[in-house]
Protein backbone atom coordinates (compact mmCIF):
# COMPACT_ATOMS: atom_id res chain seq x y z
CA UNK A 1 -9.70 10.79 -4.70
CA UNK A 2 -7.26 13.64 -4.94
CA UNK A 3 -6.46 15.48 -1.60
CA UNK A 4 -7.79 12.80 0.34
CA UNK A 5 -6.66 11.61 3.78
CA UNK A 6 -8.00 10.62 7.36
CA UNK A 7 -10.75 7.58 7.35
CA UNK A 8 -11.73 5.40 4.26
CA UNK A 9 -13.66 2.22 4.17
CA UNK A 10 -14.94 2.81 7.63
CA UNK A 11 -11.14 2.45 8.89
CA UNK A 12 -9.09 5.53 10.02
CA UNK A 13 -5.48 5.59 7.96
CA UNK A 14 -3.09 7.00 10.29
CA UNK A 15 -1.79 9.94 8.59
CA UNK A 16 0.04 13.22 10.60
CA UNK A 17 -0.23 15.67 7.60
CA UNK A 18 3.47 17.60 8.13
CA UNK A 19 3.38 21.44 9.13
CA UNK A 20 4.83 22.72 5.08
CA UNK A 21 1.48 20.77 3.56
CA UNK A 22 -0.89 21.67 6.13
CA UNK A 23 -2.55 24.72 3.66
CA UNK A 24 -2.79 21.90 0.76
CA UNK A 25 -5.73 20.68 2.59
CA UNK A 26 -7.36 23.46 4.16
CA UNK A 27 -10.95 23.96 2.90
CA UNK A 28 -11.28 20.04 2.25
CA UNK A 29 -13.97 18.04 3.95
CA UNK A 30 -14.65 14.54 4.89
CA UNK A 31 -17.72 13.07 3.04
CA UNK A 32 -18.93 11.53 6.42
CA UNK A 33 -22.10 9.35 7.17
CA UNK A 34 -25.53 10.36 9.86
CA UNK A 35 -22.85 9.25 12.36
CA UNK A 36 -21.17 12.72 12.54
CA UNK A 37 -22.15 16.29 13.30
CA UNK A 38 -22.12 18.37 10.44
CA UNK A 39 -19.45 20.97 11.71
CA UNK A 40 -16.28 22.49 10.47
CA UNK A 41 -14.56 20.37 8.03
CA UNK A 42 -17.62 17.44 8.16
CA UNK A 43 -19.71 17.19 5.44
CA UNK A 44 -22.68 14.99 6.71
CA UNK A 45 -26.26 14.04 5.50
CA UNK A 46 -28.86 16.61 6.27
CA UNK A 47 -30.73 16.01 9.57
CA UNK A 48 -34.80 15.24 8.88
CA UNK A 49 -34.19 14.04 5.93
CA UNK A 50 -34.95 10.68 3.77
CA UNK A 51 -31.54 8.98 3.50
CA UNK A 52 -30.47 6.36 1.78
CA UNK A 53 -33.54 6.34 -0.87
CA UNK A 54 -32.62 4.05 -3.29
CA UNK A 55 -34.26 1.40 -0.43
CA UNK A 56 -37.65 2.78 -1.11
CA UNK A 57 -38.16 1.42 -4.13
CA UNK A 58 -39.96 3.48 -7.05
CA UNK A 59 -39.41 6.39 -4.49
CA UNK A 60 -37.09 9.26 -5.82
CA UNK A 61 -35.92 12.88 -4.04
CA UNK A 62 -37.51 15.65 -4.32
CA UNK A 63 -35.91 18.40 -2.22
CA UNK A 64 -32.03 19.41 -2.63
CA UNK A 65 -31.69 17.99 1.01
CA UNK A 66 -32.80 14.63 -0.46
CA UNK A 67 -30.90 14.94 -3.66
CA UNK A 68 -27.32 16.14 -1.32
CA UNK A 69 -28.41 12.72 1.00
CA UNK A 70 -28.82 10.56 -1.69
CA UNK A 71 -25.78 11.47 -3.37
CA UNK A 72 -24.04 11.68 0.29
CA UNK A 73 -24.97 8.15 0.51
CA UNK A 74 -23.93 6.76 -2.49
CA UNK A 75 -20.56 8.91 -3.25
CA UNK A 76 -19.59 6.83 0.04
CA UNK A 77 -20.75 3.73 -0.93
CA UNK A 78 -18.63 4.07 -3.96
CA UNK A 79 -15.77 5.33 -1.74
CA UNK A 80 -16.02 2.61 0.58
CA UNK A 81 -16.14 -0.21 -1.49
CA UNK A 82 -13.32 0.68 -3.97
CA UNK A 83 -11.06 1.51 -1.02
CA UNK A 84 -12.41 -2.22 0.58
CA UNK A 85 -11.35 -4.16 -2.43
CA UNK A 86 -7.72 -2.06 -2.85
CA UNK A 87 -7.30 -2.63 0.61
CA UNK A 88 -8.26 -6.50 0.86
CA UNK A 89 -5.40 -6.91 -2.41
CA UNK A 90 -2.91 -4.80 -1.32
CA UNK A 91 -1.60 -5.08 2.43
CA UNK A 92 0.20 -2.41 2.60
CA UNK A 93 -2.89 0.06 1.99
CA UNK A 94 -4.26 -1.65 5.47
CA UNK A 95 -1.44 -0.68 7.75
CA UNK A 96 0.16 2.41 9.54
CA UNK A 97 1.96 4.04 7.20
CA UNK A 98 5.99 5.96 7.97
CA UNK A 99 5.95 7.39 4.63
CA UNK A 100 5.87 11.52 4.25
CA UNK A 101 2.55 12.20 1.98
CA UNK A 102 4.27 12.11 -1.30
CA UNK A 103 5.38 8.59 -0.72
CA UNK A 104 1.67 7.34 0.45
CA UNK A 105 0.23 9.03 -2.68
CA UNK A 106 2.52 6.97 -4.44
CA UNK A 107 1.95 3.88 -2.55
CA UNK A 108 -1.62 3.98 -3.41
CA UNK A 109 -1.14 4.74 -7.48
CA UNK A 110 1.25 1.90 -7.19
CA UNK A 111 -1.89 -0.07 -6.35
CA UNK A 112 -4.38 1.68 -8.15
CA UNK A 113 -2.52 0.34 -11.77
CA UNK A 114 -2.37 -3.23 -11.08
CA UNK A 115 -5.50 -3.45 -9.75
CA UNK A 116 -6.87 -1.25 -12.97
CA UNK A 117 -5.55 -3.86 -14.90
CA UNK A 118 -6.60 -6.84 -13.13
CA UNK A 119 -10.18 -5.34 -13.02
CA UNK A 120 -9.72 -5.08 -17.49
CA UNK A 121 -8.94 -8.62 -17.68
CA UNK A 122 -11.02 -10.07 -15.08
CA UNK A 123 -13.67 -7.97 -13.25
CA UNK A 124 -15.18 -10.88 -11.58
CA UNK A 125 -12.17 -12.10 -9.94
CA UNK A 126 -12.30 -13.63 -6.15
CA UNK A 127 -10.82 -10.74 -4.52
CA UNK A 128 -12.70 -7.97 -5.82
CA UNK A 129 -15.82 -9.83 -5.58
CA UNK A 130 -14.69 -10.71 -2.05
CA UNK A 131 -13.85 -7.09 -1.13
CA UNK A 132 -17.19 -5.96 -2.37
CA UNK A 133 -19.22 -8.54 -0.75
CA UNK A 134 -17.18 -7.87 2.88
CA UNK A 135 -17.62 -3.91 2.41
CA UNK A 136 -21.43 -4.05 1.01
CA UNK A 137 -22.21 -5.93 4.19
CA UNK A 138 -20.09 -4.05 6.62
CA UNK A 139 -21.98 -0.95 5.16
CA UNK A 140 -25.46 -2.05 5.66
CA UNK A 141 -25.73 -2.00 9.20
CA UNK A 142 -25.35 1.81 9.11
CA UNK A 143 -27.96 2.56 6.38
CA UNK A 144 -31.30 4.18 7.46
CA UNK A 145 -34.30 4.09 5.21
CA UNK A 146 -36.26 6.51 7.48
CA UNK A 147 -35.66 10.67 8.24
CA UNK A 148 -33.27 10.89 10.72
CA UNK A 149 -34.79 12.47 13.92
CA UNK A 150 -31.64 14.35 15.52
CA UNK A 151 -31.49 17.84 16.41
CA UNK A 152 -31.29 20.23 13.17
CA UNK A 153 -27.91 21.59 12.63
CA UNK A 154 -27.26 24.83 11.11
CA UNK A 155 -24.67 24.97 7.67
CA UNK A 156 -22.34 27.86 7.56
CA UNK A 157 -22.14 29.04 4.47
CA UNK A 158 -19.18 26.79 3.08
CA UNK A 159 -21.22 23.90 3.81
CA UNK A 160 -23.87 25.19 2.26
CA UNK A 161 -22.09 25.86 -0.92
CA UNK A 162 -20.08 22.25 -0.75
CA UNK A 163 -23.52 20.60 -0.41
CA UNK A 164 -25.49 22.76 -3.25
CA UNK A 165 -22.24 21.78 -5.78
CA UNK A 166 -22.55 17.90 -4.62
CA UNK A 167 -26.35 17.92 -5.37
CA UNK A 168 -26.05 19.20 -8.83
């Protein structure tokens, strides 16, 4: 996930970006769930729309909205449960960090290779399948299999654009 800070996993990682690399991450968004307000620098499911589909079985999208929530949904998923299983191997990843950016960046490559490898020569192993167990759970108390019925929020036009690329 390059450029990515803030919350993972459902966890906030305490992170102060410092004042010289504040521009790096201007324009970025947080992938967020039906939780937030889409606003400035949110990028949340549309509102009145089928979410999470793939629990409706045989039942596919058929609007962009439903296409963006769908893929909304499961780009997180993903997110959530490969950060879950790096995080349940690797301590360090589930603490407050003191380390300027480049350091964490490096921190979490340092992480990334080991597990990469464990994954190669045993993808069944007890912690990943621990990890994704704990996160697939912790993620489906949030999942809605009906439109959400909260007040319609209008997109700027970034948003608009970030959501149009996602559902492509």
């Amino acid at each position: 996930m390059y450029d990515c800070i803030g919350a993972i996993d459902g966890t906030h990682i305490p992170y102060k970006v410092l004042v010289e690399e504040q521009a790096r991450f201007c324009g970025k968004y947080y992938l967020v769930d039906a939780s937030y307000r889409n606003m400035s620098g949110f990028l949340a499911p549309y509102q009145n729309t089928w979410y999470h589909l793939n629990e409706i079985r045989g039942w596919l999208p058929k609007s962009p909205k439903e296409i963006f929530n769908h893929r909304n949904s499961a780009l997180r998923n993903v997110v959530e449960r490969a950060f879950g299983v790096l995080k349940k191997r690797w301590a360090i990843l589930d603490s407050t960090q003191h380390f300027d950016f480049p350091t964490q960046v490096s921190i979490v490559i340092a992480c990334c290779v080991p597990h990469n490898h464990i994954m190669g020569a045993d993808p069944n192993d007890a912690v990943t399948q621990q990890g994704i167990w704990d996160t697939g759970a912790r993620n489906s108390n949030a999942r809605r299999s009906e439109p959400m019925d909260d007040a319609p929020i209008e997109d700027n036009l970034t948003q608009q654009i970030q959501r149009n690329e996602l559902a492509k």
